[in-house]
Protein backbone atom coordinates (compact mmCIF):
# COMPACT_ATOMS: atom_id res chain seq x y z
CA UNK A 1 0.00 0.00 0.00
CA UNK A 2 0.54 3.37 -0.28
CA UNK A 3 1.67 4.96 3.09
CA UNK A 4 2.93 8.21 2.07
CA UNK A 5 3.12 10.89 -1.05
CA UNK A 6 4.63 14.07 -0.64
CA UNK A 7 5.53 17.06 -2.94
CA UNK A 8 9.51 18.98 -2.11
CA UNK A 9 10.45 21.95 -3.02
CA UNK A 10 13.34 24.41 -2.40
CA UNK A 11 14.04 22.04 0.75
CA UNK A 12 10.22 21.73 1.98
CA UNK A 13 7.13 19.46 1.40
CA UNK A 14 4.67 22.03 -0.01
CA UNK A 15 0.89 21.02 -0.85
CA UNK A 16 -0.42 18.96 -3.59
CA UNK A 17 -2.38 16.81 -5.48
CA UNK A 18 -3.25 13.49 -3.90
CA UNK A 19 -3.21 11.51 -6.90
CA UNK A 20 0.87 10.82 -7.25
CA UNK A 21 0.48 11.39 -11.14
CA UNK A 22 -0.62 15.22 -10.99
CA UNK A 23 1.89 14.74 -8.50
CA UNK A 24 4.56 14.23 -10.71
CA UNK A 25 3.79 16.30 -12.88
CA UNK A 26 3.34 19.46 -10.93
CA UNK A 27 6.89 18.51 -9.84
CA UNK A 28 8.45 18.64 -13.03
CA UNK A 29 6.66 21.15 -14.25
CA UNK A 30 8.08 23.48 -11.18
CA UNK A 31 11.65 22.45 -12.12
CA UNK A 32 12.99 22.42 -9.11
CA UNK A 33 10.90 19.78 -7.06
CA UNK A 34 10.39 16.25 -6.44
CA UNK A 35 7.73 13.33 -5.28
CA UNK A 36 8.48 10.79 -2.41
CA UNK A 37 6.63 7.83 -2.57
CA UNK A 38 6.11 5.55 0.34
CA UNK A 39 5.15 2.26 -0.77
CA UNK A 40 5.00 -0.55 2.33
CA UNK A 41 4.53 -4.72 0.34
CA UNK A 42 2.45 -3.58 -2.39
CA UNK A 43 0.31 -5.35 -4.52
CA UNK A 44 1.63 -6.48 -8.01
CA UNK A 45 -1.82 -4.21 -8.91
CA UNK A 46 -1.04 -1.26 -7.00
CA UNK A 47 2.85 -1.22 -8.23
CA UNK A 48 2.04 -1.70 -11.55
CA UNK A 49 0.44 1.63 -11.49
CA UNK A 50 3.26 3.23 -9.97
CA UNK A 51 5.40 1.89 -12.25
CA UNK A 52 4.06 2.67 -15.40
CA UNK A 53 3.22 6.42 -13.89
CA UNK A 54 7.29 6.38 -13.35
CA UNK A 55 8.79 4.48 -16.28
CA UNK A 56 10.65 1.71 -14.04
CA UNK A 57 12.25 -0.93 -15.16
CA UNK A 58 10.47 -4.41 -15.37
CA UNK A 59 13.75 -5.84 -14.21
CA UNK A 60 13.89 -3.51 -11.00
CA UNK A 61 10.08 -3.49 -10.58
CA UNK A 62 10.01 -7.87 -10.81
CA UNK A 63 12.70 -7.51 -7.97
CA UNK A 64 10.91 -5.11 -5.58
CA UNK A 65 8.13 -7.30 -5.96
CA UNK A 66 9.97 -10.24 -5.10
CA UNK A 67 11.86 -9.22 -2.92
CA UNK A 68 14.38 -11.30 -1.15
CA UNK A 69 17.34 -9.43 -3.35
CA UNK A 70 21.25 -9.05 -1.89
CA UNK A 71 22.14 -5.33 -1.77
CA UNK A 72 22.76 -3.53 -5.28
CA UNK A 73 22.88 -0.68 -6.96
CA UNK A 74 21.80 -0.91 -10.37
CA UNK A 75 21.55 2.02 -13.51
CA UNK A 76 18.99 2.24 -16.24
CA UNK A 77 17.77 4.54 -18.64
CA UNK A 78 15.26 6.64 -16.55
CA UNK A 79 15.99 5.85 -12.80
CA UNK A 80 18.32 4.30 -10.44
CA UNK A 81 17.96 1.36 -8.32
CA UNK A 82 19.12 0.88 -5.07
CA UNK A 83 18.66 -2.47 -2.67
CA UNK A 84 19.63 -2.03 0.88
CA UNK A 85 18.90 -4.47 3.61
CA UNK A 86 18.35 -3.09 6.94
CA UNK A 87 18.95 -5.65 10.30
CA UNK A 88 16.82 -5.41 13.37
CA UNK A 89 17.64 -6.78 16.39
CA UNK A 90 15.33 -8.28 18.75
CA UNK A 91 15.95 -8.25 22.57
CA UNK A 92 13.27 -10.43 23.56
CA UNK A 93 15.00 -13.16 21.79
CA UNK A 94 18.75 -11.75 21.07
CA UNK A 95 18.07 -13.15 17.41
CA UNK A 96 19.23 -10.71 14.18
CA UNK A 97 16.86 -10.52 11.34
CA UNK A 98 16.70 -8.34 8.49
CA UNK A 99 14.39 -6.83 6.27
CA UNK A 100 14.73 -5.10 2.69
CA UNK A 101 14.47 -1.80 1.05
CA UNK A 102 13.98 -0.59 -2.46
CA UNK A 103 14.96 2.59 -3.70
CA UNK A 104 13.67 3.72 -7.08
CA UNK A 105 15.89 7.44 -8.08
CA UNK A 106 14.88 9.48 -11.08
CA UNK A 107 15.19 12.83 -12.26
CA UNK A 108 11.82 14.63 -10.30
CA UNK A 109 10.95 11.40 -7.74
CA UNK A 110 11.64 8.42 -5.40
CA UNK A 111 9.84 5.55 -4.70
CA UNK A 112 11.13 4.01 -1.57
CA UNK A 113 9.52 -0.46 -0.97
CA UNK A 114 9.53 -1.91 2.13
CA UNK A 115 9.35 -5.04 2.76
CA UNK A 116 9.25 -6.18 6.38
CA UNK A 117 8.11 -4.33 9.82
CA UNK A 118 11.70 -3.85 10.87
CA UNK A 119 12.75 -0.59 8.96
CA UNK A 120 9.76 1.88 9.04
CA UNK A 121 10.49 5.68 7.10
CA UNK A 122 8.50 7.67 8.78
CA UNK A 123 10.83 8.86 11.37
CA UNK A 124 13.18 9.33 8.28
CA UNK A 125 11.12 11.43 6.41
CA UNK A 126 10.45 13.60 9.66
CA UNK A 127 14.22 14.25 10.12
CA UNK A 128 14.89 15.21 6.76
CA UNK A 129 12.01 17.69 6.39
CA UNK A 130 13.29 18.95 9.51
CA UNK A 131 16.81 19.76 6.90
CA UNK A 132 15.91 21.76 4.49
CA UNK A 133 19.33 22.38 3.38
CA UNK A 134 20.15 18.87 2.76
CA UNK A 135 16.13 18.35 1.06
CA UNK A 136 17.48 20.90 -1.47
CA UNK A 137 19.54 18.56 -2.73
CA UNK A 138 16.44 17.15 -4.01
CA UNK A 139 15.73 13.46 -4.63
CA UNK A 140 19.67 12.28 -4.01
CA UNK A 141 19.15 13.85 -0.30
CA UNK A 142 16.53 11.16 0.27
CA UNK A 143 18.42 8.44 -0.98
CA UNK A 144 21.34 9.78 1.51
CA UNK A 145 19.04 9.90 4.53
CA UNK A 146 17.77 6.33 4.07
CA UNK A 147 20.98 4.74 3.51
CA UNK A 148 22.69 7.00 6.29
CA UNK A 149 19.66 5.71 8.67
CA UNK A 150 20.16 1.89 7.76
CA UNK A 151 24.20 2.20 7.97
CA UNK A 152 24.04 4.20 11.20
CA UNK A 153 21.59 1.30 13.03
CA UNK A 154 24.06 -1.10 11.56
CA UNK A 155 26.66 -0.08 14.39
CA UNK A 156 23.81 0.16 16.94
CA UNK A 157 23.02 -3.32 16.51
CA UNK A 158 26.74 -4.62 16.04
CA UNK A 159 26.87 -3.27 19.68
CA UNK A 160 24.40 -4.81 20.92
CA UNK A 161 25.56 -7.86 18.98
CA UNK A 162 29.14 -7.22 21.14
CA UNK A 163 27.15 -7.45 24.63
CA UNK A 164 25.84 -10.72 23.70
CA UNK A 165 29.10 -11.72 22.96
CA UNK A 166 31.07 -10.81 25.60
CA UNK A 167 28.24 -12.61 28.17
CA UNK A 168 28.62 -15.80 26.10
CA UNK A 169 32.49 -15.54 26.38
CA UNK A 170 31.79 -15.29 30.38
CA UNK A 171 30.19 -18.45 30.23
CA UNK A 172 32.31 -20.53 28.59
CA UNK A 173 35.21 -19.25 30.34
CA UNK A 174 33.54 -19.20 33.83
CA UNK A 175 35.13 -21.85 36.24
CA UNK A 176 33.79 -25.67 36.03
CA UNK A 177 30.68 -26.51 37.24
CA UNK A 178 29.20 -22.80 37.31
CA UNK A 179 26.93 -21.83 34.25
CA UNK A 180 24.75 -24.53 31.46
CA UNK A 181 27.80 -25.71 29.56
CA UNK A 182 25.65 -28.60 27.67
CA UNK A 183 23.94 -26.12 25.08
CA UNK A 184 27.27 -23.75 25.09
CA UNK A 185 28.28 -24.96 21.61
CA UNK A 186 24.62 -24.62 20.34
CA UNK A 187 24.36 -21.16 21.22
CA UNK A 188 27.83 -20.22 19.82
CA UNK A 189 26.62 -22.06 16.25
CA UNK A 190 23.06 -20.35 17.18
CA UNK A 191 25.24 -17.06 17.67
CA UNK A 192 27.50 -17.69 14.47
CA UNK A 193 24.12 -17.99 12.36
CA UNK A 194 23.02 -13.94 13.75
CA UNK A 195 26.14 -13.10 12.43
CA UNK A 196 26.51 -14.33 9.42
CA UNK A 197 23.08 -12.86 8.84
CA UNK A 198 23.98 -9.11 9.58
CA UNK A 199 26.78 -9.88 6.89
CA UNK A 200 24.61 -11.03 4.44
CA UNK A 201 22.83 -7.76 4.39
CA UNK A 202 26.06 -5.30 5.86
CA UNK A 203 28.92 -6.41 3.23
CA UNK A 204 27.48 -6.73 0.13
CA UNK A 205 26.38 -2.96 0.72
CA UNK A 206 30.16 -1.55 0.76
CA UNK A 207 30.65 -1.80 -3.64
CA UNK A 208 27.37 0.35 -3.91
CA UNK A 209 28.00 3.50 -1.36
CA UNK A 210 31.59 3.10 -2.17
CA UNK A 211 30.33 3.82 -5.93
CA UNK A 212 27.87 6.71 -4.71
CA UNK A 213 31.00 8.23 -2.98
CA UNK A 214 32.43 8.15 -6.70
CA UNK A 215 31.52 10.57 -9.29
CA UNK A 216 29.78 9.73 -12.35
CA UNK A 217 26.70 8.07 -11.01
CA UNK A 218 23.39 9.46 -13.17
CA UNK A 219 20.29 10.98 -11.14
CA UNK A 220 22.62 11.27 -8.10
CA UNK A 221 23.78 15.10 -7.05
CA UNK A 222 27.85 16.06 -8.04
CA UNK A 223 27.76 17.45 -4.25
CA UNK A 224 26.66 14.88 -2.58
CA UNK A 225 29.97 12.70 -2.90
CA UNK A 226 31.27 13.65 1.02
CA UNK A 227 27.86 12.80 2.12
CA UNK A 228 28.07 8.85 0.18
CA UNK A 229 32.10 9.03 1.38
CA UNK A 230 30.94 9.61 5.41
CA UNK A 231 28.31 6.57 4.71
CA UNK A 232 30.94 4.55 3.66
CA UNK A 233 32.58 5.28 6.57
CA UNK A 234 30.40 4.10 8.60
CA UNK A 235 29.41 0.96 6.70
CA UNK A 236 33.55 0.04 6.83
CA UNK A 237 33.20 0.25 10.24
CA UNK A 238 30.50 -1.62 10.90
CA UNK A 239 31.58 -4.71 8.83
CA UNK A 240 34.84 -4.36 10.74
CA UNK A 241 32.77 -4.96 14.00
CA UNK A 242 31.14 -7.67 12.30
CA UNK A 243 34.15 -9.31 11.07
CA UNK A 244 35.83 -9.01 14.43
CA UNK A 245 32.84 -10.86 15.84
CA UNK A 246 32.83 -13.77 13.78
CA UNK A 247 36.02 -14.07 14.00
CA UNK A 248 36.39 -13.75 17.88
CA UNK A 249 33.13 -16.21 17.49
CA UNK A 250 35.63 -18.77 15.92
CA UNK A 251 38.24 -18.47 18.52
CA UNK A 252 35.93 -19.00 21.40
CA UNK A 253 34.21 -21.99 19.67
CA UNK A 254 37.64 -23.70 19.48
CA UNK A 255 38.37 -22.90 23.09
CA UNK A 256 35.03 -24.29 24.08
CA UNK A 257 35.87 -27.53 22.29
CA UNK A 258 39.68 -27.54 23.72
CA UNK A 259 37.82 -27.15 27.15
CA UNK A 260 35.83 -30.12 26.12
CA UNK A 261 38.67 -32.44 24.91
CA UNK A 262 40.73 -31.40 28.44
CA UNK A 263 37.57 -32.29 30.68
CA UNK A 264 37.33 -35.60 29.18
CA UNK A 265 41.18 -36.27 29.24
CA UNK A 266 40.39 -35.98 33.18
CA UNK A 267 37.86 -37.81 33.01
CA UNK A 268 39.49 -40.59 31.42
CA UNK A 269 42.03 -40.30 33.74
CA UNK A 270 39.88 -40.66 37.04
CA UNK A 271 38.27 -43.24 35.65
CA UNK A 272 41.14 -45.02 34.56
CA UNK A 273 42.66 -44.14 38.24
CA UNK A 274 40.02 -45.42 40.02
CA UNK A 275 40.02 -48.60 37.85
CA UNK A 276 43.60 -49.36 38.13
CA UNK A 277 42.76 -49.07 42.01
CA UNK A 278 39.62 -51.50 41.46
CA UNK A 279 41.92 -53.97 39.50
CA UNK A 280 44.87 -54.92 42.65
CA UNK A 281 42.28 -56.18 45.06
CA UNK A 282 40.84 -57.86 42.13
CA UNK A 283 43.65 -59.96 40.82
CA UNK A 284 44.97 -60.67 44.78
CA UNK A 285 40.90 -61.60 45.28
CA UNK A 286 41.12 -63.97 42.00
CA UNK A 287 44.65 -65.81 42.93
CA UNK A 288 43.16 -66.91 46.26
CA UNK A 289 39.75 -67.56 44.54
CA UNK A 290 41.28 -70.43 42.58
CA UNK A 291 41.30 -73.79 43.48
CA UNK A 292 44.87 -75.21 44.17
CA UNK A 293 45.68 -77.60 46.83
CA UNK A 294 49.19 -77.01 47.19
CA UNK A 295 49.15 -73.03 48.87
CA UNK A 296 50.46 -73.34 52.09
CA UNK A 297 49.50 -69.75 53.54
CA UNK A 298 46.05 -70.84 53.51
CA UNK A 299 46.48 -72.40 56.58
CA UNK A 300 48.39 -69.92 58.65
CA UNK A 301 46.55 -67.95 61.02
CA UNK A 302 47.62 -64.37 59.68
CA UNK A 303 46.93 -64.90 56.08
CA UNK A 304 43.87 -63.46 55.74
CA UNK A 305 44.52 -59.84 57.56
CA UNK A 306 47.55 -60.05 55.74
CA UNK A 307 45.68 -60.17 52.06
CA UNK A 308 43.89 -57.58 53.27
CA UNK A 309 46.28 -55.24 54.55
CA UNK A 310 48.11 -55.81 51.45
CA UNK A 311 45.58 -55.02 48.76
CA UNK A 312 44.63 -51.98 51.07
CA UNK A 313 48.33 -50.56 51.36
CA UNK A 314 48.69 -51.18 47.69
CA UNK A 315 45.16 -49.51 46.81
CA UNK A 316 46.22 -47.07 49.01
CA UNK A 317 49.57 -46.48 47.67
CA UNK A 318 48.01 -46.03 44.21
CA UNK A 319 45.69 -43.34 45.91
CA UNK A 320 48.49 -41.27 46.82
CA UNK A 321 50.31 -41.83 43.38
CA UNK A 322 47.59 -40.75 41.13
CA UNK A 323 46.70 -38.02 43.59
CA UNK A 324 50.27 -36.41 43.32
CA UNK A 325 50.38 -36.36 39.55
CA UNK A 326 46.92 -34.60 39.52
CA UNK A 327 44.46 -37.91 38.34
CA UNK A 328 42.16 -37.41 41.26
């Protein structure tokens, strides 16, 4: 649907027709204005009007419709077309999804898609008709504020993304015995999976702003290149973050299973303590269980404390010895 229409000029939304085609037109006609269209999931019906009213491409329009696009930046004859991805972060669940954005750039107009709940515009379009100066730069100043908006909550939720982090590195760290260690290697692959999401939608990003920051790209503004160039900047950034997470995701995985392999070492080596122990009294137990005539001790008086004293000293003597090199 259709969630917003509105008629720039000089810097400011000015009054207009409702219907987005005298829209247009009034807008060209002025010379130095421009239409933003808010579309949120349309209809193939309702952007096929839209489209035809703006000359898009089939290509571009068969994508917005589908959706489900990696982040580009494409040129054709009569607009540009922009794909960003923008990646919200939920706190009930500490999960990452993302959502997508279409961007549609001509000479007198924009037509901004949505797809998803995650990235509304609304509270874009507010802070950029609170600029005039940077409205003036007429349909290029929208494309700036969106992509400056989705960059910019980028590092928000790569920070949130690093408190996460740093709690799950507490618990797999923390001492034996204190904290859930059975699901620690599910959440770290659970964890891995959020971030390789955010990259899916943060790096494929860097080729188009790093073109915008370029000259020579139609429909966009000559002076807008420092504004694309500070974008950039913070897009680097933010896939920095990201990168350092995965990769500081990696390292504590492979701790987590060292830990593992070192806990059962000991516990092979208790067990194999406590059997070695077991296995003395057993074999002194099985001589004197077998049935020879000829064993003259089993007719002194002493012999049987003395069995026993002896498998205890030697049970006990193993005690000490696996004790001292650290098996028990």
């Amino acid at each position: 649907m259709i969630v917003d229409c509105g008629i720039y000029r000089d810097g400011r939304r000015t009054d207009g027709p409702a219907d987005f085609s005298d829209a247009l037109d009034e807008a060209r006609a002025s010379g130095d204005g421009f239409v933003w269209i808010g579309l949120h999931e349309p209809t193939e019906q309702e952007f096929g009007l839209v489209s035809s009213e703006f000359g898009l491409h089939p290509l571009a329009v068969e994508d917005a419709l589908r959706a489900h696009q990696r982040p580009k930046l494409e040129i054709y004859d009569d607009s540009l077309f922009v794909v960003v991805k923008p990646v919200v972060y939920e706190q009930e669940s500490d999960t990452v999804t993302t959502d997508e954005l279409m961007i549609f750039m001509g000479d007198s107009f924009v037509v901004t898609v949505r797809h998803g709940e995650g990235a509304p515009l609304a509270a874009v379009r507010r802070r950029l008709e609170a600029e005039p100066e940077v409205l003036r730069h007429g349909p290029t100043s929208v494309l700036y504020a969106v992509s400056d908006a989705v960059v910019d909550h980028y590092i928000e939720v790569a920070a949130e993304l690093q408190v996460d982090l740093e709690e799950l590195e507490a618990q797999v760290f923390a001492p034996s015995g204190t904290g859930d260690s059975k699901n620690t290697a599910a959440r770290i692959y659970t964890f891995k999976r959020q971030v390789l999401e955010f990259r899916r939608a943060s790096g494929p990003l860097a080729a188009p702003t790093a073109r915008l920051a370029s000259a020579g790209v139609p429909f966009v503004d000559k002076h807008s290149q420092p504004f694309f160039r500070d974008v950039n900047d913070h897009l680097t950034r933010a896939n920095e973050h990201v990168e350092g997470l995965d990769r500081l995701l990696s390292d504590i995985l492979a701790a987590h299973l060292a830990q593992m392999g070192v806990r059962q070492n000991d516990d092979m080596r208790k067990i194999s303590a406590w059997a070695a122990m077991a296995a003395v009294p057993t074999m002194v137990a099985g001589v004197y269980g077998m049935n020879f005539d000829h064993m003259p001790e089993l007719h002194w008086a002493w012999t049987y404390p003395a069995v026993v004293a002896l498998m205890g000293c030697a049970v006990f003597g193993l005690y000490r010895t696996f004790k001292h090199r650290g098996w028990l």
